[in-house]
Protein backbone atom coordinates (compact mmCIF):
# COMPACT_ATOMS: atom_id res chain seq x y z
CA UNK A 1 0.00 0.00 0.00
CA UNK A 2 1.34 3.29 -0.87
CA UNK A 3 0.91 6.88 0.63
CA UNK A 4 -1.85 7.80 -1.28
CA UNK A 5 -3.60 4.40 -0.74
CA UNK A 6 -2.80 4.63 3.09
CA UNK A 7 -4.49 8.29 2.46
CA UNK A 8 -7.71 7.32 1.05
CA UNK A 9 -7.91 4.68 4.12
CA UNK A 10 -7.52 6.82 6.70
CA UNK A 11 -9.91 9.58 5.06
CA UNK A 12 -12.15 6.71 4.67
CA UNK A 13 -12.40 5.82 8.13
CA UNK A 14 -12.46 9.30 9.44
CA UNK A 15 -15.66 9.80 7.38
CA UNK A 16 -16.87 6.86 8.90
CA UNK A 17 -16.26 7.58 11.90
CA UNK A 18 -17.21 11.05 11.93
CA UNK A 19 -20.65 9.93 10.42
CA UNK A 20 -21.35 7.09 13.44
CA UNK A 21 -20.50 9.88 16.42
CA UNK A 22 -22.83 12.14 14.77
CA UNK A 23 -25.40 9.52 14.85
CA UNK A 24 -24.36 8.76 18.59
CA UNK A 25 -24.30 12.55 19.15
CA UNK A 26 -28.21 13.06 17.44
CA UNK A 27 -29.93 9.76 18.90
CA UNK A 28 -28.60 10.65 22.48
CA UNK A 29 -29.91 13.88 22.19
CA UNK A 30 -32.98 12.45 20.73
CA UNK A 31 -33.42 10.41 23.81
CA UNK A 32 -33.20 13.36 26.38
CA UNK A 33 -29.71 12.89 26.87
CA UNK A 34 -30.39 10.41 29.59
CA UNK A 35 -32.44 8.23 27.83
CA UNK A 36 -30.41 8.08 24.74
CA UNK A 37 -27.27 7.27 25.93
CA UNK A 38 -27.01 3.87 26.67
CA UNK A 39 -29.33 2.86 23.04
CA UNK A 40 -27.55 4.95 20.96
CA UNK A 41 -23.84 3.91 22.30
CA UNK A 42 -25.05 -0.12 22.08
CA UNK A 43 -25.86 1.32 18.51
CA UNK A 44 -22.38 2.61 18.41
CA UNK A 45 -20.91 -0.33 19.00
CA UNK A 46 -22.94 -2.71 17.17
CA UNK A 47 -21.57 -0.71 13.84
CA UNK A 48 -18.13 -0.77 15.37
CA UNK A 49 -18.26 -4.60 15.88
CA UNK A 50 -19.52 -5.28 12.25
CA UNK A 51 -16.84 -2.91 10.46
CA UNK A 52 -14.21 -4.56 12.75
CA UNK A 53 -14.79 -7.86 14.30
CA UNK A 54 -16.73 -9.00 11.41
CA UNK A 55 -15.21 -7.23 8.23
CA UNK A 56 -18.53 -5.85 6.92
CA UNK A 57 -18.38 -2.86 5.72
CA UNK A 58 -21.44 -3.08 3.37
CA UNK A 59 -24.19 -2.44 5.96
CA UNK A 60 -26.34 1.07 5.46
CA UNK A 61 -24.61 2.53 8.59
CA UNK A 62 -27.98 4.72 9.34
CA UNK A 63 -30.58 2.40 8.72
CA UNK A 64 -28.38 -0.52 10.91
CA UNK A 65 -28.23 2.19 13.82
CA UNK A 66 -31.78 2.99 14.24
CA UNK A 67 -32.42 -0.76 14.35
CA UNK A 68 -29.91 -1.77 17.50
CA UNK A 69 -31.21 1.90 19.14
CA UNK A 70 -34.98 0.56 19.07
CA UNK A 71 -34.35 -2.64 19.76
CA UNK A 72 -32.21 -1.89 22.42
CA UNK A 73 -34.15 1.52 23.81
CA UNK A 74 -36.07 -0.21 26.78
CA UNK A 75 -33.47 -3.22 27.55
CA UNK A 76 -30.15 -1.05 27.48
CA UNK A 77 -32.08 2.15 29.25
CA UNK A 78 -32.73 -0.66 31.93
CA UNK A 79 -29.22 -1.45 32.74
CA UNK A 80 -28.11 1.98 32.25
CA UNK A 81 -30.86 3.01 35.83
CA UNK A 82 -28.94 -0.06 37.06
CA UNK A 83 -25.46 1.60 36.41
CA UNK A 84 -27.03 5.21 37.61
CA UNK A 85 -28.20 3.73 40.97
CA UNK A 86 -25.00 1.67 41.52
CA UNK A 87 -22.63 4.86 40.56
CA UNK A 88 -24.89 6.86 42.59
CA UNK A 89 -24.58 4.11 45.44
CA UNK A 90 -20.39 4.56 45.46
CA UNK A 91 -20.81 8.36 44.93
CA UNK A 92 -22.50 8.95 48.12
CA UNK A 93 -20.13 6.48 50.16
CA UNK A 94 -16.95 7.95 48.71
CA UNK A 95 -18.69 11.60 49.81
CA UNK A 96 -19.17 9.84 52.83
CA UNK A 97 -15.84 8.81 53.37
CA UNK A 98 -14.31 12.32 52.61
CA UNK A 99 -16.07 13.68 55.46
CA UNK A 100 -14.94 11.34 58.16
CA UNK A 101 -12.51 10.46 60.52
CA UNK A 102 -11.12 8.33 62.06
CA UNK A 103 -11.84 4.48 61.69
CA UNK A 104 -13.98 4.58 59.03
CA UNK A 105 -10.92 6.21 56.92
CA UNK A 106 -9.46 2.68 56.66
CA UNK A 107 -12.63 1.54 54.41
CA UNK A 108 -11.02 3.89 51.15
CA UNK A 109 -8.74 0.85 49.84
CA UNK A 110 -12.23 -0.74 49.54
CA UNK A 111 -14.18 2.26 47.84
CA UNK A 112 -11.07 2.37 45.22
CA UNK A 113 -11.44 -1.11 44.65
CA UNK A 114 -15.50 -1.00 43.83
CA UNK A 115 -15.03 2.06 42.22
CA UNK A 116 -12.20 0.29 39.70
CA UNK A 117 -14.72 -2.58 39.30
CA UNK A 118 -17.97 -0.12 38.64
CA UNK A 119 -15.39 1.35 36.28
CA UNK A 120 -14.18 -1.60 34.64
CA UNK A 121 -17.25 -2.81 34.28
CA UNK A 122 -19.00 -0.17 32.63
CA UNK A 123 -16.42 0.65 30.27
CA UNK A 124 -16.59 -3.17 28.47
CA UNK A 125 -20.42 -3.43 29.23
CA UNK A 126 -20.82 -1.85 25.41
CA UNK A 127 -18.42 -4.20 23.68
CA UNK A 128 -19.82 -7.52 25.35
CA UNK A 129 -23.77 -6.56 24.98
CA UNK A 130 -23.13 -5.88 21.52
CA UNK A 131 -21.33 -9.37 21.55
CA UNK A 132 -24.01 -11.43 23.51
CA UNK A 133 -27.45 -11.78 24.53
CA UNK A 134 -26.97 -12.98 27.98
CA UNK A 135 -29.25 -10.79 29.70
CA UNK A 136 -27.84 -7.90 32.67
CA UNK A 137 -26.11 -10.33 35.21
CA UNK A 138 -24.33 -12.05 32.08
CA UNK A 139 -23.33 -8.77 30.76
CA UNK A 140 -21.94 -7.75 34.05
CA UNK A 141 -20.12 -11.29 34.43
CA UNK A 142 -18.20 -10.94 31.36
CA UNK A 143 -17.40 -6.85 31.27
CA UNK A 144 -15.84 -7.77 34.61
CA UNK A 145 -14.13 -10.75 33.35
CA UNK A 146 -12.01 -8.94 30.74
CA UNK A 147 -11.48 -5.83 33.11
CA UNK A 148 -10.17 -8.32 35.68
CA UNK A 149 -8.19 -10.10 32.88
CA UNK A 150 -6.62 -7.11 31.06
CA UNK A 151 -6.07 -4.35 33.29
CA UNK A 152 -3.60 -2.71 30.61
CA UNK A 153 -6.76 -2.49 27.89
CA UNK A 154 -8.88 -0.53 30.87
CA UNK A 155 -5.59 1.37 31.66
CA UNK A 156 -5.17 2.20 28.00
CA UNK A 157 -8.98 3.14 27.79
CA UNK A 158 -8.92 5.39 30.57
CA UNK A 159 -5.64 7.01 28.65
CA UNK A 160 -7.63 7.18 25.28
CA UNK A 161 -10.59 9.21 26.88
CA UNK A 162 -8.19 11.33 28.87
CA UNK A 163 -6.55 12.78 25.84
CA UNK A 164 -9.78 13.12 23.66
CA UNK A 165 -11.48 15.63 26.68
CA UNK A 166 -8.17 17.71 26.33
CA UNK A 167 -8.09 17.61 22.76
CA UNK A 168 -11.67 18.56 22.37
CA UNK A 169 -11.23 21.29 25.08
CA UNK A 170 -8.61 22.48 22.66
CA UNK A 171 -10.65 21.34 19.27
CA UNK A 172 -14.09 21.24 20.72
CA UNK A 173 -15.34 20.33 16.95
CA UNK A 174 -13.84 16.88 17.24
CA UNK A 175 -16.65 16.39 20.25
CA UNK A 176 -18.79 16.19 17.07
CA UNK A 177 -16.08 14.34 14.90
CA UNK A 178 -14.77 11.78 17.06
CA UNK A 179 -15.53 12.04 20.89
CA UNK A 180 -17.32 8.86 21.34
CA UNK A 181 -16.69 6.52 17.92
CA UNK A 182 -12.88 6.65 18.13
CA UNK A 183 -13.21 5.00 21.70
CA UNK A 184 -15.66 2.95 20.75
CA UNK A 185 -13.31 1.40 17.54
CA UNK A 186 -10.60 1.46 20.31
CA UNK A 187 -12.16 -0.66 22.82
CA UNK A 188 -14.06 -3.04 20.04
CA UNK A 189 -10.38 -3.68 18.83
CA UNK A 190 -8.75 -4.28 21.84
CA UNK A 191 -11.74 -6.89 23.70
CA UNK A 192 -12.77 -8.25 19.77
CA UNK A 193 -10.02 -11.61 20.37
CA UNK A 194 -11.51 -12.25 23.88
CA UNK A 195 -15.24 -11.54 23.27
CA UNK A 196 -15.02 -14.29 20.35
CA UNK A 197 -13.31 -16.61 21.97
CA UNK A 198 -15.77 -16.42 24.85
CA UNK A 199 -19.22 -16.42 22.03
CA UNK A 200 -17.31 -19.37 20.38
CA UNK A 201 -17.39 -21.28 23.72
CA UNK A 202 -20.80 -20.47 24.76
CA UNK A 203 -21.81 -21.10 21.40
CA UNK A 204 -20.22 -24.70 22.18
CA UNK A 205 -21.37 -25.02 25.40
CA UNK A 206 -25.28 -24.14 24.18
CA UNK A 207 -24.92 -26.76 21.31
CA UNK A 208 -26.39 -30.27 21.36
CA UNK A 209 -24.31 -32.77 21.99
């Protein structure tokens, strides 16, 4: 491949790009913000796992998107109240925590670890339900499975989204380029060995025989 072809690729995949976190962007907003979150990033990622996990790159990106987002309004809105109450949950004992003394002080090493795990298990909740259908407790089983197993992919997340909030506070036109699809090819990438090799097994395991 030569420069021009490498080029083309990359302009190619910025476009796509580009195109899917404007999507994200408009069916978030379409859902309240709150409410169109959680649909329209399983969207996200459904996209990102057929362009790279599965080499198709013929699906119509916009009619595809609004098919996972209302299939998955009600179901992903669900786990996303369970997420809010759980984060809200560790918010109020780490504001706990801040404010006291003595004994109770000794309980942070805990709150870190629960809030790495809440982390951890959030961040590869949209790669494995766009993966599975294993229902909530299934999801949560195997997000925390490969945040246990590959602390330097979380690690490299958390790095990722780090420098996109300062570049956008210095280029706040990429929030509208490439906030949320570049972390979302990122993170398919990086889980898209492990997730198959855990479908494949469960695929096995489910068979007759």
């Amino acid at each position: 491949m030569n420069g021009w072809e490498r080029f083309n690729t990359l302009a190619y995949w910025l476009m796509r790009a580009a195109y899917i976190n404007i999507l994200w962007i408009l069916f978030t907003i379409l859902g309240l913000g709150v409410f169109g979150f959680f649909p329209a990033t399983v969207a996200m990622f459904s996209i990102s796992r057929q362009w790279l996990v599965k080499k198709d790159t013929s699906l119509t990106i916009f009619k595809r998107f609004v098919q996972v987002y209302k299939q998955e309004f009600f179901p992903a809105n669900g786990h996303g109240l369970i997420f809010f109450a759980l984060g809200y949950i560790l918010y109020v004992d780490v504001t706990f925590l801040i404010v006291s003394e003595g004994w109770v002080t000794n309980l942070w090493p805990l709150a870190v670890i629960l809030g790495m795990i809440y982390l951890s298990t959030l961040v590869f909740y949209f790669p494995v339900k766009a993966t599975f259908e294993i229902g909530f407790f299934g999801y949560l089983r195997q997000a925390l499975f490969i945040g246990l197993a590959s602390p330097v992919q979380l690690f490299t997340v958390i790095l990722t989204a780090a420098a996109m909030v300062a570049l956008i506070y210095v280029l706040p036109g990429l929030l509208l380029m490439l906030a949320g699809s570049v972390p979302a090819f990122l993170l398919t990438s990086m889980t898209a060995h492990t997730l198959t090799k855990a479908r494949n097994r469960n695929d096995h395991q489910a068979s007759p025989g």
